[in-house]
Protein backbone atom coordinates (compact mmCIF):
# COMPACT_ATOMS: atom_id res chain seq x y z
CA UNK A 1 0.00 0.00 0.00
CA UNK A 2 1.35 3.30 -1.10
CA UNK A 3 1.47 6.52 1.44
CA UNK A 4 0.00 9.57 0.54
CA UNK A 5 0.95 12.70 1.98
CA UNK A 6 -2.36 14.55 2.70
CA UNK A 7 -0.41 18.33 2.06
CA UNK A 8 0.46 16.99 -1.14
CA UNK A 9 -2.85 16.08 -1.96
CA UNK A 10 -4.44 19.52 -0.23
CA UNK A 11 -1.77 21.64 -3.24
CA UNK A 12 -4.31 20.79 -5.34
CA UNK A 13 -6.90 22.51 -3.79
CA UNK A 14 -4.46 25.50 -3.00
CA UNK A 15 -5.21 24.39 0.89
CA UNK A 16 -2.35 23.92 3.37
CA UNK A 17 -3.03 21.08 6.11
CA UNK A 18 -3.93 23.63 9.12
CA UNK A 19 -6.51 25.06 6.80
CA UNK A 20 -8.09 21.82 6.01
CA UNK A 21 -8.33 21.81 9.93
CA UNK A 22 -9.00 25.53 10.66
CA UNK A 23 -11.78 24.19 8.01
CA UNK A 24 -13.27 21.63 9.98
CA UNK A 25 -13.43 23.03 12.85
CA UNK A 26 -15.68 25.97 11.50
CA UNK A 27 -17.84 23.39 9.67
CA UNK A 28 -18.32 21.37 13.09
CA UNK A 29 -18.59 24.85 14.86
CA UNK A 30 -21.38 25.84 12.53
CA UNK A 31 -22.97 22.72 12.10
CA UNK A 32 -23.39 22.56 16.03
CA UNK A 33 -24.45 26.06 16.58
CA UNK A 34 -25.41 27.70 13.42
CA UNK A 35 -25.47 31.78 13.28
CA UNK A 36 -28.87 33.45 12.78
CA UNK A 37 -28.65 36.10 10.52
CA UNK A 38 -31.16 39.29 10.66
CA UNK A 39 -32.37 39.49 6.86
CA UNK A 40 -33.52 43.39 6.60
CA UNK A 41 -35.54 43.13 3.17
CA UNK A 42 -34.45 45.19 0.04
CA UNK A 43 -35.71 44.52 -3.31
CA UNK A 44 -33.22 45.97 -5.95
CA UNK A 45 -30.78 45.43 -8.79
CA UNK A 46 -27.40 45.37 -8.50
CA UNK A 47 -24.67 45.18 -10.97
CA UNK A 48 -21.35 43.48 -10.52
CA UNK A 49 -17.83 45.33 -10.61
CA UNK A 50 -15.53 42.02 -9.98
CA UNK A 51 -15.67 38.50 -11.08
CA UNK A 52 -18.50 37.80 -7.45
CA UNK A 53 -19.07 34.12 -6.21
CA UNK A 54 -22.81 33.22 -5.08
CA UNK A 55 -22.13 31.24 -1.81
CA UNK A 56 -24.80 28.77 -1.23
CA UNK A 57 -27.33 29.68 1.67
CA UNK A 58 -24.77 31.96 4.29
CA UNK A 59 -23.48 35.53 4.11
CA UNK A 60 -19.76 33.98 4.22
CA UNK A 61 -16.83 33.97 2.29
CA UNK A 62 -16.64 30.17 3.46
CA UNK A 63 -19.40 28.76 1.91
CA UNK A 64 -19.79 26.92 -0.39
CA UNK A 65 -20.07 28.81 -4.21
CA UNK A 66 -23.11 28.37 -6.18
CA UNK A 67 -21.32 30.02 -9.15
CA UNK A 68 -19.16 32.83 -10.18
CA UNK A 69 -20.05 35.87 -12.31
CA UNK A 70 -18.56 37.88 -14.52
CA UNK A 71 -18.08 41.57 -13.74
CA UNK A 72 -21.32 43.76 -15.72
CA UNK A 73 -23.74 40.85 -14.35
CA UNK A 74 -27.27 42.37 -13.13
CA UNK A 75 -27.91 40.71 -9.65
CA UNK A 76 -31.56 41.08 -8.40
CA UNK A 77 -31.48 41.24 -4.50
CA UNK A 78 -34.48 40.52 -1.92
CA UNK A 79 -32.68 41.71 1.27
CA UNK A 80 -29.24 41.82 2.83
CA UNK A 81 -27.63 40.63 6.29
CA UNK A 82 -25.37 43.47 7.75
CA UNK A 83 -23.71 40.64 10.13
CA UNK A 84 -22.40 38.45 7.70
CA UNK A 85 -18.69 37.25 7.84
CA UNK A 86 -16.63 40.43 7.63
CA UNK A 87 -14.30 40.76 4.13
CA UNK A 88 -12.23 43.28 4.14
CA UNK A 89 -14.12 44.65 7.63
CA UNK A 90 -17.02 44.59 5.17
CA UNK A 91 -19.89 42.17 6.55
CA UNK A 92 -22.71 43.30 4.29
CA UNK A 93 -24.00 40.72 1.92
CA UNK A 94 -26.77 40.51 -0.32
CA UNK A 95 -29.43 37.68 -0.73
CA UNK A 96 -30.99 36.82 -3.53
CA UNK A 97 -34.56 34.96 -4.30
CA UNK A 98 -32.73 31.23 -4.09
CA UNK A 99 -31.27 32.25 -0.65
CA UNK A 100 -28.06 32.20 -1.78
CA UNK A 101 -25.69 34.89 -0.77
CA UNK A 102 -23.18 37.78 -2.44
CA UNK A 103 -20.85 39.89 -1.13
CA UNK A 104 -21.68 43.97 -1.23
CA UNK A 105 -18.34 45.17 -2.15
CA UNK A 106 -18.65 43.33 -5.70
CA UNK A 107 -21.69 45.28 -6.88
CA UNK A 108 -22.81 49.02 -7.68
């Protein structure tokens, strides 16, 4: 049986080893006592100024990414979440009609 060296394997990813565990621990931490979020509603369009990723159902920059637009994309909004994880010391994020989640500094 060959070894495998699990940092090897994480390059791929661009991931070092304590990230994969910094990682987990935030998924357990979440997963055990998930945040609640106060969604202040906001119906609008916004338009992107960066290449934005869509993070699947939480205002945070470690969710998991529903897709990624191109900058010029028109982004329809329902609400936002002022508490979100902070980017930047930005924590504003936009939410959109699937629930999914954008950052605010990526749109005009």
């Amino acid at each position: 049986m060959r070894r495998h060296d699990p940092v090897n394997a994480l390059s791929y990813s661009q991931r070092t080893y304590d990230q994969l565990l910094r990682d987990i621990i935030h998924e357990y931490s979440t997963c055990k006592n998930p945040k609640q979020y106060n969604l202040i509603p906001e119906f609008a369009e916004k338009t992107t100024t960066v290449r934005l990723n869509i993070r699947k159902g939480l205002p945070e920059s470690t969710a998991d990414i529903v897709t990624t637009v191109p900058p010029g994309t028109a982004l329809f909004h329902a609400g936002y979440v002022a508490g979100g994880l902070s980017v930047n010391g930005i924590a504003k994020w936009y939410v959109n009609k699937d629930g999914n989640f954008f950052w605010s500094e990526g749109v005009r």
